[in-house]
C-alpha atoms as a PDB file:
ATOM      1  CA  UNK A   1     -14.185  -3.060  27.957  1.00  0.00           C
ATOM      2  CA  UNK A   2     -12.609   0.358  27.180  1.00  0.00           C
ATOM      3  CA  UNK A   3      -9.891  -0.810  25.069  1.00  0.00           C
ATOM      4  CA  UNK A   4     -13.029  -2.895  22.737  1.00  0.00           C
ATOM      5  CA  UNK A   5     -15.221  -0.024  22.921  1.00  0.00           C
ATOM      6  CA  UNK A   6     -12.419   2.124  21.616  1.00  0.00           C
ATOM      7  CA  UNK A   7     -11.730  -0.562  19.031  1.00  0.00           C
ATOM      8  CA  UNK A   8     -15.530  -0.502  17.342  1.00  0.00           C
ATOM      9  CA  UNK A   9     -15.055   3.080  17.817  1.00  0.00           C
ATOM     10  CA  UNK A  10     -12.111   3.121  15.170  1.00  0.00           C
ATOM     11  CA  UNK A  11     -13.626   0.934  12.976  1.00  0.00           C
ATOM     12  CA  UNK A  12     -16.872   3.050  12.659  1.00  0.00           C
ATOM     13  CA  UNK A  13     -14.789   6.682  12.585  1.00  0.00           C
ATOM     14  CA  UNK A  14     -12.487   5.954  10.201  1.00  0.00           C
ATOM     15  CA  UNK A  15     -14.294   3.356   7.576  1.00  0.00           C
ATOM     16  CA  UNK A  16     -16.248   6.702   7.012  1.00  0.00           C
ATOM     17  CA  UNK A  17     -12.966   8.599   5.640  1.00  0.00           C
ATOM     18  CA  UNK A  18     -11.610   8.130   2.285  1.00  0.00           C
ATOM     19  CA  UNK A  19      -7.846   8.484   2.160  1.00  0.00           C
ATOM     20  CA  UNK A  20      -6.141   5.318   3.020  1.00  0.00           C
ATOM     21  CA  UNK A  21      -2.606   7.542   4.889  1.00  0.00           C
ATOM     22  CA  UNK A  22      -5.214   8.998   7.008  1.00  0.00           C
ATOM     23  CA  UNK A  23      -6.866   6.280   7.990  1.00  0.00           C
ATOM     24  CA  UNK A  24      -3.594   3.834   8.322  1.00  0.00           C
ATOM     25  CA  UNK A  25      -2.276   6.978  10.489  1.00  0.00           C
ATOM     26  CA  UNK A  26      -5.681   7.430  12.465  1.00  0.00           C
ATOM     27  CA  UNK A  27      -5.590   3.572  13.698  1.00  0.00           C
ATOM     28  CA  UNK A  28      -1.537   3.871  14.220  1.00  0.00           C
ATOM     29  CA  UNK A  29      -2.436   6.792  16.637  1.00  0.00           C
ATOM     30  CA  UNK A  30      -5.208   5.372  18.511  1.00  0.00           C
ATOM     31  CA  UNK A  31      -3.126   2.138  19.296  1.00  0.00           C
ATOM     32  CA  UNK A  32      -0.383   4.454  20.156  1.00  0.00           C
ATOM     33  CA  UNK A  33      -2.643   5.549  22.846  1.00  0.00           C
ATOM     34  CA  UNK A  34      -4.793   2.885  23.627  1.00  0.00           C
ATOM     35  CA  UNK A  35      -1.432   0.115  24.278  1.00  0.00           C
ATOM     36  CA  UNK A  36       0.283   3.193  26.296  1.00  0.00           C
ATOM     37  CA  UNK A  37       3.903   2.238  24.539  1.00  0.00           C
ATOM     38  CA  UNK A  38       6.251   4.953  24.010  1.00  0.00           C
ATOM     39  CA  UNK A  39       6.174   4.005  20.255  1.00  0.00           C
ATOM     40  CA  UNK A  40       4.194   2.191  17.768  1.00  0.00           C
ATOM     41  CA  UNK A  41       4.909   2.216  14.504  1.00  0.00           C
ATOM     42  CA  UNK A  42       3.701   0.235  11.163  1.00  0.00           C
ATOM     43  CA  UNK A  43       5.814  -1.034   8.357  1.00  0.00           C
ATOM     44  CA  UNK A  44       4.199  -1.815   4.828  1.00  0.00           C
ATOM     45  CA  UNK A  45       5.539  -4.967   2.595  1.00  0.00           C
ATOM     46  CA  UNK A  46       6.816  -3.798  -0.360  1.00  0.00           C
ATOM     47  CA  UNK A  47       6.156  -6.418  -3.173  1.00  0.00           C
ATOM     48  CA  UNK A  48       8.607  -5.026  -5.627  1.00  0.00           C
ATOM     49  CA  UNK A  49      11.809  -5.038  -2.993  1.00  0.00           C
ATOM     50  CA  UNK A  50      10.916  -7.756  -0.672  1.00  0.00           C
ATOM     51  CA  UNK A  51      11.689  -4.853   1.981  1.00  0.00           C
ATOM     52  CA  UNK A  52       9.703  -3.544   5.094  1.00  0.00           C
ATOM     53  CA  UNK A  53       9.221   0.107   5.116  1.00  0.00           C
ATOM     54  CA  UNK A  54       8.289   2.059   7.806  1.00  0.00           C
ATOM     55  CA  UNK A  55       4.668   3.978   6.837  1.00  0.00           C
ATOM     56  CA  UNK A  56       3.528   5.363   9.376  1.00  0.00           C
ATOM     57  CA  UNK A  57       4.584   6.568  13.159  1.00  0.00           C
ATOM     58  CA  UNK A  58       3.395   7.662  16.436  1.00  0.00           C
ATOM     59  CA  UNK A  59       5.723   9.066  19.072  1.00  0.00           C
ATOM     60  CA  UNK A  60       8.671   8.334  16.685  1.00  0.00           C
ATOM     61  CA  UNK A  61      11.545  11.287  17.702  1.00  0.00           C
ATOM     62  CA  UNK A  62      14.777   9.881  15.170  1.00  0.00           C
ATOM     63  CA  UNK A  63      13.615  11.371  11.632  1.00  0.00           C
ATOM     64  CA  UNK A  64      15.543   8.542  10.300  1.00  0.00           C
ATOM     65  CA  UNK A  65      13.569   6.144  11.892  1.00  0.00           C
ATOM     66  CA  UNK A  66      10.636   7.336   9.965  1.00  0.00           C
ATOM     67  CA  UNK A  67      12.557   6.128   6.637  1.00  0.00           C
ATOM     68  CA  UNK A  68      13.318   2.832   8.209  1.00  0.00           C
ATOM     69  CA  UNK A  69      13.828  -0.027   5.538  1.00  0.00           C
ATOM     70  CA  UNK A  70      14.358  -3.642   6.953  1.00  0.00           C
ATOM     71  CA  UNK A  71      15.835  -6.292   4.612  1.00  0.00           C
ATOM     72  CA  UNK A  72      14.207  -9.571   3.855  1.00  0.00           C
ATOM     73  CA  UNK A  73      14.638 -12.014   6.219  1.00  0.00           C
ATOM     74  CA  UNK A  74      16.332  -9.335   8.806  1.00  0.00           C
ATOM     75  CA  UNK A  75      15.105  -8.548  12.331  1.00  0.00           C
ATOM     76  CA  UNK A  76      11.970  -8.713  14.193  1.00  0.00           C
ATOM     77  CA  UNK A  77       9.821  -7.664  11.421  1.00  0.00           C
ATOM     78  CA  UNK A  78      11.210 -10.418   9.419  1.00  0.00           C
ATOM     79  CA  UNK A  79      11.167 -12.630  12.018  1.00  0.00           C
ATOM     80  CA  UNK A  80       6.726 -11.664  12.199  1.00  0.00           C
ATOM     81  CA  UNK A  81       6.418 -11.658   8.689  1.00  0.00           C
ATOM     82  CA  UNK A  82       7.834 -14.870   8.084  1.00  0.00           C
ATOM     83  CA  UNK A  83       6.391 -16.338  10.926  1.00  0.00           C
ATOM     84  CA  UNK A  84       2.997 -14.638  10.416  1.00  0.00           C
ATOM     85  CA  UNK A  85       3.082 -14.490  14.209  1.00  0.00           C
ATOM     86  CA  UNK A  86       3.229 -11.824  17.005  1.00  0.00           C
ATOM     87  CA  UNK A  87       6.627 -11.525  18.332  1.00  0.00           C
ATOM     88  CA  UNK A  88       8.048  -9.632  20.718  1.00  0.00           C
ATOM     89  CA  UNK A  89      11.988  -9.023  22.921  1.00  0.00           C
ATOM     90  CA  UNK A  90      12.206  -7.404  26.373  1.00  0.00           C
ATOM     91  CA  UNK A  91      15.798  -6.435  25.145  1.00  0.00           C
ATOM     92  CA  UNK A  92      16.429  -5.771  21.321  1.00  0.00           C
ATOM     93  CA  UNK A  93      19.676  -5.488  21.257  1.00  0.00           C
ATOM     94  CA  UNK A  94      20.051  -8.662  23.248  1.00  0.00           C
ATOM     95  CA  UNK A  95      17.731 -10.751  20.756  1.00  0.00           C
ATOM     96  CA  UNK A  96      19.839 -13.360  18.919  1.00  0.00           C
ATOM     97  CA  UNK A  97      17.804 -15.697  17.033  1.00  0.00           C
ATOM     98  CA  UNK A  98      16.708 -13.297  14.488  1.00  0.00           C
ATOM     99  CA  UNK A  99      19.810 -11.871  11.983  1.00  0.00           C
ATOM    100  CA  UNK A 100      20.407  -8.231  12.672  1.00  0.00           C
ATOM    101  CA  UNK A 101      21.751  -5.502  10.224  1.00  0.00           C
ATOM    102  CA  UNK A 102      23.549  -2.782  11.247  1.00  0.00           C
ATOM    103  CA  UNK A 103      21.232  -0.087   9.376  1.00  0.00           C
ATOM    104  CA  UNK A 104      18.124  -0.855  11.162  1.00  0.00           C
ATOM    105  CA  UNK A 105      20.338  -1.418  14.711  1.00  0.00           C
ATOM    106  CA  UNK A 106      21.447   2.166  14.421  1.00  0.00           C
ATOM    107  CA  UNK A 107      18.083   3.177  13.748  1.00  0.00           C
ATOM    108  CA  UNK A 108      16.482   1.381  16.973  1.00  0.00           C
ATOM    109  CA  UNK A 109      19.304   2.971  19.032  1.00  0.00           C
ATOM    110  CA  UNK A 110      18.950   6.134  17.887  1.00  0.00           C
ATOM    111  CA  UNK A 111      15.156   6.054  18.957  1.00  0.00           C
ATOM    112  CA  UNK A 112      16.084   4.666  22.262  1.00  0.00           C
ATOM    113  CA  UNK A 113      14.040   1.566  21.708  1.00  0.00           C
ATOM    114  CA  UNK A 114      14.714  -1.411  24.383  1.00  0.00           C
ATOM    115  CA  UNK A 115      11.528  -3.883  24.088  1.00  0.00           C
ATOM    116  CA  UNK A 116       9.557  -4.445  20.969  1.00  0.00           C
ATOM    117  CA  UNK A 117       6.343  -5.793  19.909  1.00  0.00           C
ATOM    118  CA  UNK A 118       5.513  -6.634  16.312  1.00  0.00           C
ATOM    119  CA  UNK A 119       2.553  -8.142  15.231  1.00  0.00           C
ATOM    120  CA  UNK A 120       1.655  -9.229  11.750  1.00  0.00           C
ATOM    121  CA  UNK A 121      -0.862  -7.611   9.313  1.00  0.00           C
ATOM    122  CA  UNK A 122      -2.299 -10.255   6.979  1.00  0.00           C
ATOM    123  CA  UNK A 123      -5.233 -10.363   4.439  1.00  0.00           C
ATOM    124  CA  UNK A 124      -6.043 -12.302   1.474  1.00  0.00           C
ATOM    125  CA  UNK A 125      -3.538 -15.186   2.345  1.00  0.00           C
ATOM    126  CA  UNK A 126      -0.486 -12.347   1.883  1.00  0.00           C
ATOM    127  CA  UNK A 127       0.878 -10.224   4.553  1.00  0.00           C
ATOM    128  CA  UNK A 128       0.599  -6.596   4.266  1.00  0.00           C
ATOM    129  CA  UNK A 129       3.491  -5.472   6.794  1.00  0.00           C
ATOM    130  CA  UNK A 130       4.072  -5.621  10.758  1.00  0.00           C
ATOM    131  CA  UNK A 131       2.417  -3.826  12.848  1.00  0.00           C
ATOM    132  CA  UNK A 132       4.843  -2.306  16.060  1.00  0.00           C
ATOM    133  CA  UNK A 133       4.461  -1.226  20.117  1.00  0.00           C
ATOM    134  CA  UNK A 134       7.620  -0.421  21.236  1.00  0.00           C
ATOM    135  CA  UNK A 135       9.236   1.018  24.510  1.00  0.00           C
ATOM    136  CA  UNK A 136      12.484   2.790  25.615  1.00  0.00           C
ATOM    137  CA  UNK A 137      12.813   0.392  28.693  1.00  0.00           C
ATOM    138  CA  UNK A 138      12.660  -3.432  29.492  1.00  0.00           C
ATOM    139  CA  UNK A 139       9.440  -4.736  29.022  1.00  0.00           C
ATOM    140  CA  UNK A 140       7.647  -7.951  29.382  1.00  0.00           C
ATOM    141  CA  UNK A 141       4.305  -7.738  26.713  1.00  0.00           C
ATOM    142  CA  UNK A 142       1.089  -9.249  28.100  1.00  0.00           C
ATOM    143  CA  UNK A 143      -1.488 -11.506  26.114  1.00  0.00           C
ATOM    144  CA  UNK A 144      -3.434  -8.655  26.548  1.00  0.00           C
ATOM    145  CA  UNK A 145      -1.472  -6.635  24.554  1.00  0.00           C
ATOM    146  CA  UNK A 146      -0.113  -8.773  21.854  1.00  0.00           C
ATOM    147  CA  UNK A 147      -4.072  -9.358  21.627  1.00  0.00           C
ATOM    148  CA  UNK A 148      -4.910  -5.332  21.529  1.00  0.00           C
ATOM    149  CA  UNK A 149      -2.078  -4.978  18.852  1.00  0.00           C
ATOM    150  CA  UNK A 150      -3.254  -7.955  16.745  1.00  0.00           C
ATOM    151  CA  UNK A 151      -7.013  -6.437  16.536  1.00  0.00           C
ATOM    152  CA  UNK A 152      -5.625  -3.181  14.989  1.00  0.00           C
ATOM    153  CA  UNK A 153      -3.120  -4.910  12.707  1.00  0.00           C
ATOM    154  CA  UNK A 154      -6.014  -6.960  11.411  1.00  0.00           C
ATOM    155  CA  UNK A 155      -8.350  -3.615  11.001  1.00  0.00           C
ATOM    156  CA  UNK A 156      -5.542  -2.050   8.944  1.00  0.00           C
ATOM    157  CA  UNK A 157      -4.833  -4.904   6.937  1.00  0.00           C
ATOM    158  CA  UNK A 158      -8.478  -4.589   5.969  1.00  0.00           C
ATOM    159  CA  UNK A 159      -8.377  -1.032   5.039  1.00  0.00           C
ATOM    160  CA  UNK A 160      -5.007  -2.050   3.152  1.00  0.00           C
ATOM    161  CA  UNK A 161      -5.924  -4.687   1.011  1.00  0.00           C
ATOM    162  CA  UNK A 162      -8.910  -2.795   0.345  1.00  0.00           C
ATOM    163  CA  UNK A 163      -7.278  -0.002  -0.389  1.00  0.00           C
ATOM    164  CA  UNK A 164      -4.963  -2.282  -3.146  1.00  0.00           C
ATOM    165  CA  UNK A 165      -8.074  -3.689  -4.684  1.00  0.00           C
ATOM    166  CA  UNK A 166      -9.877  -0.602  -5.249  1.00  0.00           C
ATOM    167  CA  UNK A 167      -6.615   0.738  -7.080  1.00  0.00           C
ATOM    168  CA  UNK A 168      -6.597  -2.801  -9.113  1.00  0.00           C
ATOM    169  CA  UNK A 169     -10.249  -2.453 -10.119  1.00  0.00           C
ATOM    170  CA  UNK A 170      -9.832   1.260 -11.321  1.00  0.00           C
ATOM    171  CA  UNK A 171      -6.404   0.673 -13.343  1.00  0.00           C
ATOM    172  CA  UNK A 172      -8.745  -2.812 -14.937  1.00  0.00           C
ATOM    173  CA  UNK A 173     -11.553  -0.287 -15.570  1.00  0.00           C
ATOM    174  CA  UNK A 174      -8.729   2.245 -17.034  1.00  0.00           C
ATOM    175  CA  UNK A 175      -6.927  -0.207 -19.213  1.00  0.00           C
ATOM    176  CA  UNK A 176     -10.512  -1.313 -20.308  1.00  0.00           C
ATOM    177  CA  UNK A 177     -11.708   1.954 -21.257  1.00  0.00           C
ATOM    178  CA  UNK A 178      -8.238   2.548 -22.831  1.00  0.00           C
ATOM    179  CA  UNK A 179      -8.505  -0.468 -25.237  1.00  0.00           C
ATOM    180  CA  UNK A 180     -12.284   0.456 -26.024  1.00  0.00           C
ATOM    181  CA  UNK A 181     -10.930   4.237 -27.353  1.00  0.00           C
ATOM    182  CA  UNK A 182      -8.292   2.564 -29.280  1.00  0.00           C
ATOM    183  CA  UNK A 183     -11.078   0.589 -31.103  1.00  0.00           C
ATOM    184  CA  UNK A 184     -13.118   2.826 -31.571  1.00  0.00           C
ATOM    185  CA  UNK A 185     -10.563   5.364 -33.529  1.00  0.00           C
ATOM    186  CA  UNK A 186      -9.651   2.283 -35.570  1.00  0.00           C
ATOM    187  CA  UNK A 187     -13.258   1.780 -36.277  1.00  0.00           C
ATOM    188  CA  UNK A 188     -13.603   5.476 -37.049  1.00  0.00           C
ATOM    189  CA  UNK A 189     -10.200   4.979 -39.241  1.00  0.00           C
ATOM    190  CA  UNK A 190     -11.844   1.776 -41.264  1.00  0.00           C
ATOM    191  CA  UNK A 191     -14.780   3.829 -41.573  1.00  0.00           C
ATOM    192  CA  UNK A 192     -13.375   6.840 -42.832  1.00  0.00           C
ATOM    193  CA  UNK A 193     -10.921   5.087 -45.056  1.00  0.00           C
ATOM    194  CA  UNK A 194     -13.689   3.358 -46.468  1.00  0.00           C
ATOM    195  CA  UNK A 195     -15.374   6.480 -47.069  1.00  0.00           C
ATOM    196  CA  UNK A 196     -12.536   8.159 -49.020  1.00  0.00           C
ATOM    197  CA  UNK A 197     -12.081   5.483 -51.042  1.00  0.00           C
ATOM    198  CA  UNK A 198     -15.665   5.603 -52.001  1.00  0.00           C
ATOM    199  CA  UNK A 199     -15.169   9.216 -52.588  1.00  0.00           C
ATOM    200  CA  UNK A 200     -12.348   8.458 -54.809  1.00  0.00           C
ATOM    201  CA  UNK A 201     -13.860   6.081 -56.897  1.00  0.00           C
ATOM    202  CA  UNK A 202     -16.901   8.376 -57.728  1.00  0.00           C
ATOM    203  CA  UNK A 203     -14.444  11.506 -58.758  1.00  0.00           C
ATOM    204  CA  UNK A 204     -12.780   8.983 -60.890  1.00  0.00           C
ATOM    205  CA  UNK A 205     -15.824   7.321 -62.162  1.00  0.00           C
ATOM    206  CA  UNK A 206     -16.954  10.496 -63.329  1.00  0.00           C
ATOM    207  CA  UNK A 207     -14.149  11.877 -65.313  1.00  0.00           C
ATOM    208  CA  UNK A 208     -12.413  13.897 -62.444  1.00  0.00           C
ATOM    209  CA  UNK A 209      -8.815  14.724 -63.231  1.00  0.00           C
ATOM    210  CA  UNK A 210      -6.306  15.017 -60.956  1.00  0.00           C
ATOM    211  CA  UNK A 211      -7.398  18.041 -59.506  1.00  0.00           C
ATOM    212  CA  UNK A 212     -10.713  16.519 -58.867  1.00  0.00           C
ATOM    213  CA  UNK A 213      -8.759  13.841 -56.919  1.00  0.00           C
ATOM    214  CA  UNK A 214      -6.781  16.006 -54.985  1.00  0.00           C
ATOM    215  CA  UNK A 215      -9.767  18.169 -53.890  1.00  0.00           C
ATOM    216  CA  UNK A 216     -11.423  14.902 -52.521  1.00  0.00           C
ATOM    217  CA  UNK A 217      -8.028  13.628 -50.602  1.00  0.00           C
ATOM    218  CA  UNK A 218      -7.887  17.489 -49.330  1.00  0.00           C
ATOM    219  CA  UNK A 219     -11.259  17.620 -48.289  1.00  0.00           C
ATOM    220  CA  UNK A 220     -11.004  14.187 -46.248  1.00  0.00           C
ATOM    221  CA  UNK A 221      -7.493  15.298 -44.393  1.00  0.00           C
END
């Protein structure tokens, strides 16, 4: 009831704003206080590093955590993004199915974190980055929640891959107009060359020395 209400509520506010961080951080904030976790946090796929980055935070204390970078393959979130399933420990540093690195343990303890949720964020047949509820105790995760989570991991995905189209459209618009400027200054080049030459012929046709010629080469640089 509340918890959907709040949901549409999102979905209407923010579709309205423009800049992608704020809405990404908007919906990170309201899940923040809509699951009631001491943390939630989202981390973004980067394409060109295979890597998870942290984005964006809410309740987050460790500044380092904020520039949290899991490997491929490493973890929870690589464990959700592989999976392209919500999963979730009671006890993170107890979780052994999943390959740890020390980087991103260090990071977890310095936050305090015990049980973690991470859902996946997926559009467009790719994923898009995990999104995370995350506590400083033991904690068992209800369908309920995985199923709160999930609904704002799929709204951000949206405003995501969105987010990357719009960006491909305007650089294919950009490269477009780009190529269209270069063709037109060579047309403008054949043209004028085209021109001069006509120019020179007449000054020669007509007797003009050499100073005739130069004045018509000066006059078309």
């Amino acid at each position: 009831g509340q918890e959907l209400s709040a949901l549409f509520s999102s979905a209407r506010e923010l579709a309205a704003l423009h800049d992608v961080d704020e809405l990404v951080s908007g919906l990170v904030r309201r899940a923040h206080d809509l699951a009631g976790t001491d943390v939630t946090y989202l981390s973004e796929f980067d394409e060109r590093t295979r890597e998870l980055r942290v984005r964006s935070t809410a309740g987050v204390i460790a500044p380092a955590f904020r520039r949290l970078r899991v490997p491929p393959h490493t973890g929870l979130a690589g464990k959700v993004a592989e999976t392209r399933a919500p999963q979730w420990t009671s006890h993170y540093a107890q979780l052994r199915d999943v390959p740890h690195a020390e980087s991103i343990d260090s990071a977890v303890q310095a936050e305090g974190l015990v049980s973690i949720l991470g859902v996946p964020m997926v559009a467009g047949g790719h994923v898009l980055g995990v999104l995370f509820a995350a506590n400083r105790s033991e904690h068992a995760f209800s369908p309920e929640e995985v199923a709160l989570l999930s609904a704002f991991a799929d709204i951000v995905a949206v405003v995501l891959q969105t987010a990357r189209l719009l960006s491909q459209a305007r650089d294919a618009a950009d490269e477009t107009q780009h190529a269209y400027a270069e063709l037109a200054q060579h047309v403008a080049a054949m043209e004028r060359a085209g021109q001069v030459h006509e120019e020179l012929t007449a000054a020669v046709l007509r007797g003009g020395g050499a100073t005739d010629v130069a004045r018509t080469l000066g006059d078309a640089l």
